[in-house]
PDB file of N, CA and C in Angstrom:
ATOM      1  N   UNK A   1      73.811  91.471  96.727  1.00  0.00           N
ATOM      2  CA  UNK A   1      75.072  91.665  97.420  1.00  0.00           C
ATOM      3  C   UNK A   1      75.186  90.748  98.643  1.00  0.00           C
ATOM      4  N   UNK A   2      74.072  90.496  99.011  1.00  0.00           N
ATOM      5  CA  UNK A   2      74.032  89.511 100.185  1.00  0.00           C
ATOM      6  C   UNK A   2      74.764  88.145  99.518  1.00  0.00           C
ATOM      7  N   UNK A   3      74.370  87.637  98.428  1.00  0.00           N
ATOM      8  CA  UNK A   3      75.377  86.332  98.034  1.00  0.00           C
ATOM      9  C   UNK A   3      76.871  86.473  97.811  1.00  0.00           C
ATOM     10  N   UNK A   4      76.810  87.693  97.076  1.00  0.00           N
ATOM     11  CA  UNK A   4      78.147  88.105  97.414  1.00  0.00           C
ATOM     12  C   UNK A   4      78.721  88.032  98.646  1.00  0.00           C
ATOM     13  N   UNK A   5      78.672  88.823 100.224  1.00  0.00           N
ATOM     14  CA  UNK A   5      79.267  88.756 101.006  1.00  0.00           C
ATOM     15  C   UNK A   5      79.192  87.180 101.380  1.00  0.00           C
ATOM     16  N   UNK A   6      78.254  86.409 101.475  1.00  0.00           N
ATOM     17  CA  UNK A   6      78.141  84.887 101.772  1.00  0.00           C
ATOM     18  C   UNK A   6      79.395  84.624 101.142  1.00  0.00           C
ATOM     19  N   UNK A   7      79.720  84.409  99.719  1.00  0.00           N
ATOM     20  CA  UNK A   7      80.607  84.229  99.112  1.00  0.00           C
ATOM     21  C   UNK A   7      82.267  84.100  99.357  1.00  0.00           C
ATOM     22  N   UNK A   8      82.058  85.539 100.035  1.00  0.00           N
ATOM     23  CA  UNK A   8      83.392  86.186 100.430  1.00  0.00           C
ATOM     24  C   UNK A   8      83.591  85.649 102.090  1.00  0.00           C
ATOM     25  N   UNK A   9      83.032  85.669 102.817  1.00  0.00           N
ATOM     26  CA  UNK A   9      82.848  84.607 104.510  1.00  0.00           C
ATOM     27  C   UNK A   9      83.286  83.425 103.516  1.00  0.00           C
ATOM     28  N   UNK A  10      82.514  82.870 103.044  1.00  0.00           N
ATOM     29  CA  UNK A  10      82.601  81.423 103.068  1.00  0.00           C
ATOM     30  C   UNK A  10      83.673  80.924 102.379  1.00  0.00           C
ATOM     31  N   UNK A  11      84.851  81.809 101.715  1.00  0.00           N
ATOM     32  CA  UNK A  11      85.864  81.257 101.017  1.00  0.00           C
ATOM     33  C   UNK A  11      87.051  81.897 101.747  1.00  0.00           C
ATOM     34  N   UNK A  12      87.144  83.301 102.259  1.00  0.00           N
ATOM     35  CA  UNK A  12      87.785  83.491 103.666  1.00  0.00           C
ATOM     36  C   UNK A  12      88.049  82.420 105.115  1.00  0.00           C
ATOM     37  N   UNK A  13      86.706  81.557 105.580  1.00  0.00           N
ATOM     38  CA  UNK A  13      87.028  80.952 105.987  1.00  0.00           C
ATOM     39  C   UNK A  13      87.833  79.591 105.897  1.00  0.00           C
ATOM     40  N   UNK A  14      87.336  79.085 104.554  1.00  0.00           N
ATOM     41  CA  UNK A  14      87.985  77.793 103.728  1.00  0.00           C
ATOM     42  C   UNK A  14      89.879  78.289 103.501  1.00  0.00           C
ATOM     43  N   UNK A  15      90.376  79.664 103.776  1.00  0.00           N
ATOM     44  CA  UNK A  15      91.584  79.442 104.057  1.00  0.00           C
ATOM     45  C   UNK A  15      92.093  79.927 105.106  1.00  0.00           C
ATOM     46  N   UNK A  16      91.415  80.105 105.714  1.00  0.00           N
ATOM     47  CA  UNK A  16      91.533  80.273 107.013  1.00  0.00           C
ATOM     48  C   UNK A  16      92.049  82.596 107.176  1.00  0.00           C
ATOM     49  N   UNK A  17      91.298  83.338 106.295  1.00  0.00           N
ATOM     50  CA  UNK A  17      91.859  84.376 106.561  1.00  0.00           C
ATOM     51  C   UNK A  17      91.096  85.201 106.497  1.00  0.00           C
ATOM     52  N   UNK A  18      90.814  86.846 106.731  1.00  0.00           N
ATOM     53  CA  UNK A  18      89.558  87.598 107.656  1.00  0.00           C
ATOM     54  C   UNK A  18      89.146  87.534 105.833  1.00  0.00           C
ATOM     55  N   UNK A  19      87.848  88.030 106.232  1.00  0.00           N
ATOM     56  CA  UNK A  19      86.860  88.163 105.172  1.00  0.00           C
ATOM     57  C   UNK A  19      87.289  90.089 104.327  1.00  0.00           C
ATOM     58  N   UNK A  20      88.245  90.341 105.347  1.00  0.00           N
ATOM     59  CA  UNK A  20      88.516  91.507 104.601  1.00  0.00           C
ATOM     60  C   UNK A  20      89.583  91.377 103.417  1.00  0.00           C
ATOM     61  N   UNK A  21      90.774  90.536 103.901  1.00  0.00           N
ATOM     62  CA  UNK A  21      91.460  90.292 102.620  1.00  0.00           C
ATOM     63  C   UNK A  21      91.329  89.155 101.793  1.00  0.00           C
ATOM     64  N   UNK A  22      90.138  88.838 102.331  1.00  0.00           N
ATOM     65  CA  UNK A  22      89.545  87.550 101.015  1.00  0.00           C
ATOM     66  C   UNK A  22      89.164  88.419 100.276  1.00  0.00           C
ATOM     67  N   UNK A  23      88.255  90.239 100.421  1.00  0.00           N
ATOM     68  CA  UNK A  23      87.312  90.758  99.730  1.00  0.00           C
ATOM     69  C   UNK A  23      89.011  91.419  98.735  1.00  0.00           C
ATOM     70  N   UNK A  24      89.879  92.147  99.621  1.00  0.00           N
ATOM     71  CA  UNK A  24      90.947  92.640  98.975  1.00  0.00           C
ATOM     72  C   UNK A  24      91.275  91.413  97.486  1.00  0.00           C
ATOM     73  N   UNK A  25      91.627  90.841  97.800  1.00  0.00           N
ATOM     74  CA  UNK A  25      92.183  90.137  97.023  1.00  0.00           C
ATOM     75  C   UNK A  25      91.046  89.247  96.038  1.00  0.00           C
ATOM     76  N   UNK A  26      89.866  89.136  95.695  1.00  0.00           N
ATOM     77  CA  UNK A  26      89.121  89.277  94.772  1.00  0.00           C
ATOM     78  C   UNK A  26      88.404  90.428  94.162  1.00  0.00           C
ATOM     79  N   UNK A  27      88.903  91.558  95.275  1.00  0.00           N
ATOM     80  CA  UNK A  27      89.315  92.659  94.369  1.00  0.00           C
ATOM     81  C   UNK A  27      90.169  93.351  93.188  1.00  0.00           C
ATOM     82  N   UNK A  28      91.057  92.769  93.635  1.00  0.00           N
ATOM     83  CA  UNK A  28      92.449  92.758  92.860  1.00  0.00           C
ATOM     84  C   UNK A  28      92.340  92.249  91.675  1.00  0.00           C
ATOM     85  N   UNK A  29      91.808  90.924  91.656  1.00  0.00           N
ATOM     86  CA  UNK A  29      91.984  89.932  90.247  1.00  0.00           C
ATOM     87  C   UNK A  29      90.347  90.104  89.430  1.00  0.00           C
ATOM     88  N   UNK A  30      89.197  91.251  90.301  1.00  0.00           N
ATOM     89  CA  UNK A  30      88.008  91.232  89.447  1.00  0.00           C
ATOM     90  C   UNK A  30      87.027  90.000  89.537  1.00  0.00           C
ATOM     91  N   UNK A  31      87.097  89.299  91.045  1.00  0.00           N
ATOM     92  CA  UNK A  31      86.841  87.857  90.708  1.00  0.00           C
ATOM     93  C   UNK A  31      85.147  88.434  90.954  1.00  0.00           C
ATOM     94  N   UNK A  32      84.651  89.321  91.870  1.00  0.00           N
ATOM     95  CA  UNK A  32      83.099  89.900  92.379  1.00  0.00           C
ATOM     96  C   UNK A  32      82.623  89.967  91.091  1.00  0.00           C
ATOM     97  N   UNK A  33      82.833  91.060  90.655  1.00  0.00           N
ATOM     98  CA  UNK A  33      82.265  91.113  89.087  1.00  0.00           C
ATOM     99  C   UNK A  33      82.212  90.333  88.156  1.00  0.00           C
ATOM    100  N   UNK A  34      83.481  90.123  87.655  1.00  0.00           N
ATOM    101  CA  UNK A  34      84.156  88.957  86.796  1.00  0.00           C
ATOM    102  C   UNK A  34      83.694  87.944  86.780  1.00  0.00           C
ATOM    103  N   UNK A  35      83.376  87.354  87.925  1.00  0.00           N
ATOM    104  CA  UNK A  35      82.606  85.811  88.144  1.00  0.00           C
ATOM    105  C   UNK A  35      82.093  85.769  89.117  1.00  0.00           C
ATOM    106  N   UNK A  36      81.817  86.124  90.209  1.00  0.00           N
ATOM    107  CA  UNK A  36      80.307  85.888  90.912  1.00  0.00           C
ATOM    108  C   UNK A  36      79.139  86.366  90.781  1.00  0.00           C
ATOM    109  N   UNK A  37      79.202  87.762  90.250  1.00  0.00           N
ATOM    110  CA  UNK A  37      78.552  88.490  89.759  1.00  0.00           C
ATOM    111  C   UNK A  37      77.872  88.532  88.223  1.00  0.00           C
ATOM    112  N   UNK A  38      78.723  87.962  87.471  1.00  0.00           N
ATOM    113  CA  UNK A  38      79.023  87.140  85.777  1.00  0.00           C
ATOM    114  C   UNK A  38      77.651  86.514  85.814  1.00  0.00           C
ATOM    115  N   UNK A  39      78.431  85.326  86.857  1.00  0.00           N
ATOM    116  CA  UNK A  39      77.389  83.906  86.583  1.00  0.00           C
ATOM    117  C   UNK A  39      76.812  83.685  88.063  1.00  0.00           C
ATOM    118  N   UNK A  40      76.057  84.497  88.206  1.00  0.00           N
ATOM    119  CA  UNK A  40      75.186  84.347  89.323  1.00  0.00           C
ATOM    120  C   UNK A  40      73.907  83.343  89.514  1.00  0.00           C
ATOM    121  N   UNK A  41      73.165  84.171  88.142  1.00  0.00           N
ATOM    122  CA  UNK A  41      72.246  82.733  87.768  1.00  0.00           C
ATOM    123  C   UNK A  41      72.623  81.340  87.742  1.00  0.00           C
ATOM    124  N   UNK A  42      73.393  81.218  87.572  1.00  0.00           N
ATOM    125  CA  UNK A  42      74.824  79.697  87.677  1.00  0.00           C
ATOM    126  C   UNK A  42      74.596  79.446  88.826  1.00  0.00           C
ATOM    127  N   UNK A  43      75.162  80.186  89.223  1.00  0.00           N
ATOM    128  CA  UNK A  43      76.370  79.464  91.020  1.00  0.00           C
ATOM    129  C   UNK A  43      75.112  79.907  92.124  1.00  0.00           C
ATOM    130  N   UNK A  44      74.255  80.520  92.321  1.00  0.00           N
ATOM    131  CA  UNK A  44      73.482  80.709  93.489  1.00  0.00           C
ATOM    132  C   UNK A  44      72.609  80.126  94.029  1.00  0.00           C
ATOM    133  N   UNK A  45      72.551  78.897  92.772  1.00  0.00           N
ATOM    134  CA  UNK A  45      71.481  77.690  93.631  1.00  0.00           C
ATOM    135  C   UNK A  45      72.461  76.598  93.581  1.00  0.00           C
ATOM    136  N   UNK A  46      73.682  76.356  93.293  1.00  0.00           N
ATOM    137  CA  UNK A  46      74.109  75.155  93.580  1.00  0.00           C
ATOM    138  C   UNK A  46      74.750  75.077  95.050  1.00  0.00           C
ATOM    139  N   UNK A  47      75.328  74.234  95.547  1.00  0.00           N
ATOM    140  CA  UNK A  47      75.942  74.021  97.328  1.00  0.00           C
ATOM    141  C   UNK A  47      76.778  75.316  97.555  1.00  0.00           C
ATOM    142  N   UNK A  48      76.571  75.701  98.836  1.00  0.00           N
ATOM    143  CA  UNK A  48      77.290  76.797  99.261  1.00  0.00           C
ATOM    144  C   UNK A  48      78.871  75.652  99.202  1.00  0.00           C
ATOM    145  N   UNK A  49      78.754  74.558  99.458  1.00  0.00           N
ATOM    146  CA  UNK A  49      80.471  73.775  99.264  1.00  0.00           C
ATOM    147  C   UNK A  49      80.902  73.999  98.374  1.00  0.00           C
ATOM    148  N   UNK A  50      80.082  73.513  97.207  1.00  0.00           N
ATOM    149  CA  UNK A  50      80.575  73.500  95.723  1.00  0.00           C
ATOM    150  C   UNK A  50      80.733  75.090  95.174  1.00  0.00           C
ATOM    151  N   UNK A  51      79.828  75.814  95.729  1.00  0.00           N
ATOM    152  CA  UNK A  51      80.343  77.398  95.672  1.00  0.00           C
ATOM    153  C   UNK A  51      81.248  77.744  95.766  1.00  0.00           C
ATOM    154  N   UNK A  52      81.737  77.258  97.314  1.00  0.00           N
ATOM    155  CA  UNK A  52      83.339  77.936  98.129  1.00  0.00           C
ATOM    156  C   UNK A  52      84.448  77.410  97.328  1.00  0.00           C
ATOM    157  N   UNK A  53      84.264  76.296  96.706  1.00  0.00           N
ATOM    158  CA  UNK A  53      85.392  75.489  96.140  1.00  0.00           C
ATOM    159  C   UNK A  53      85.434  75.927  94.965  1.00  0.00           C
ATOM    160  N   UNK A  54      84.381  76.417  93.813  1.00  0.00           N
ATOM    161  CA  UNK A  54      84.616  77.015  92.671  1.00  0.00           C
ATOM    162  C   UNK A  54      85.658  78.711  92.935  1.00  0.00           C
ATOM    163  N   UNK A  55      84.991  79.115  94.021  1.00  0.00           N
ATOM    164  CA  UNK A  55      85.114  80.062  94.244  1.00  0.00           C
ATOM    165  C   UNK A  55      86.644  80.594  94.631  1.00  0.00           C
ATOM    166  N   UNK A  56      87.382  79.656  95.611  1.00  0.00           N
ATOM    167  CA  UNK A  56      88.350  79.580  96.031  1.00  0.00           C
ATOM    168  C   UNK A  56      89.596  79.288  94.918  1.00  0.00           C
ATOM    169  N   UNK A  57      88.793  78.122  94.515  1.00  0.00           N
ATOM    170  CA  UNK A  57      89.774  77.264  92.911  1.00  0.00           C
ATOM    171  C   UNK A  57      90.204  78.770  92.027  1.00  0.00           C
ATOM    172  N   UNK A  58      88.938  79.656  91.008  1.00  0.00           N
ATOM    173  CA  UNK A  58      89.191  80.465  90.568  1.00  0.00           C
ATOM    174  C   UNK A  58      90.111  81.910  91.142  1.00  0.00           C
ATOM    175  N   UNK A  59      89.695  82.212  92.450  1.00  0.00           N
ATOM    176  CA  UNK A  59      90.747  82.578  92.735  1.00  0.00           C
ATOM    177  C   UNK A  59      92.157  82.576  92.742  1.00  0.00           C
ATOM    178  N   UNK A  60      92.545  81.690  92.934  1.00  0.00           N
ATOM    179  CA  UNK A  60      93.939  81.102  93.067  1.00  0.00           C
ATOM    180  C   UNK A  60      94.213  80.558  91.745  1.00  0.00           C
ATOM    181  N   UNK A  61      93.738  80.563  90.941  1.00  0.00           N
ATOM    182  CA  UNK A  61      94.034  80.581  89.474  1.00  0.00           C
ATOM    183  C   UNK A  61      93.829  81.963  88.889  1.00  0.00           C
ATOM    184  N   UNK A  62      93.028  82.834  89.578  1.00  0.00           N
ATOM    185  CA  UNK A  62      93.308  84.389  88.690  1.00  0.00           C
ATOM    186  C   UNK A  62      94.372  85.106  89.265  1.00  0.00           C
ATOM    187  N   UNK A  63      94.492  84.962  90.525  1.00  0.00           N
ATOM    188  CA  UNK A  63      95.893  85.232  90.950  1.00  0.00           C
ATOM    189  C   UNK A  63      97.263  84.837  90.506  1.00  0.00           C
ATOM    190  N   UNK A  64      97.303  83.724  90.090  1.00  0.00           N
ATOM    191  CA  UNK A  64      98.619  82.985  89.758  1.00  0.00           C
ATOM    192  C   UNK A  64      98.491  83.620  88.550  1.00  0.00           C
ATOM    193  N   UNK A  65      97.567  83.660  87.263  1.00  0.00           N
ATOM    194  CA  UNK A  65      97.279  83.828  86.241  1.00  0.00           C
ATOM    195  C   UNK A  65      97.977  85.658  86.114  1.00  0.00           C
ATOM    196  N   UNK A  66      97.167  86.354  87.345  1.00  0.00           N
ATOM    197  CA  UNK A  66      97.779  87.682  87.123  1.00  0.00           C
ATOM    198  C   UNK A  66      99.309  88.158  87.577  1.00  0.00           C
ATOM    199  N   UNK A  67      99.576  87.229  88.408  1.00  0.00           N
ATOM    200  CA  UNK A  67     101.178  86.973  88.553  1.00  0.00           C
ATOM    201  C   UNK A  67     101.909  86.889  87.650  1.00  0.00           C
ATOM    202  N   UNK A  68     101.612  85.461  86.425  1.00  0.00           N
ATOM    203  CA  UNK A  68     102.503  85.330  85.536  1.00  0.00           C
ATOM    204  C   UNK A  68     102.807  86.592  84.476  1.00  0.00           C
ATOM    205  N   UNK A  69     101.399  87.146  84.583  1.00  0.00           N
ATOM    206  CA  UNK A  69     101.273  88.450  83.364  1.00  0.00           C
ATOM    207  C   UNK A  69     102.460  89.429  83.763  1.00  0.00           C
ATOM    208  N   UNK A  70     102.436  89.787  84.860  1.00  0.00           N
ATOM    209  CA  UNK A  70     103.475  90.896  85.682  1.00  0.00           C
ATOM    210  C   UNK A  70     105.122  90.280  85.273  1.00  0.00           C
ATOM    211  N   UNK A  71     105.433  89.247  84.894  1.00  0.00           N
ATOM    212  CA  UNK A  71     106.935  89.476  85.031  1.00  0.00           C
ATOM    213  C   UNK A  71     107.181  89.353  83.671  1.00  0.00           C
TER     214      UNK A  71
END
């Protein structure tokens, strides 16, 4: 869980917003489980950069993604 919260700081800060509704909102779309949690063995030794940026990218693609589903 500790990479997790790293996770969640470090892609909160990359848009500039509290680490609480970075956690809300990869709550929402399942991204903890779904994919950090998924592919951990993956993503926990490569760059905390290249982390934040996978991390951030998928976000904002499961969001948009769960947007389009809703209308």
């Amino acid at each position: 869980m500790i990479f997790v919260a790293s996770c969640v700081e470090s892609a909160a800060r990359t848009l500039g917003i509290s680490a609480k509704e970075m956690f809300l909102r990869m709550k929402r779309v399942d991204l903890i489980r779904g994919y950090i949690l998924k592919h951990y063995e993956v993503i926990h030794s490569e760059s905390r950069k290249h982390v934040t940026e996978d991390i951030v990218g998928c976000l904002l693609d499961w969001e948009q993604r769960k947007s389009k589903r809703r209308r």
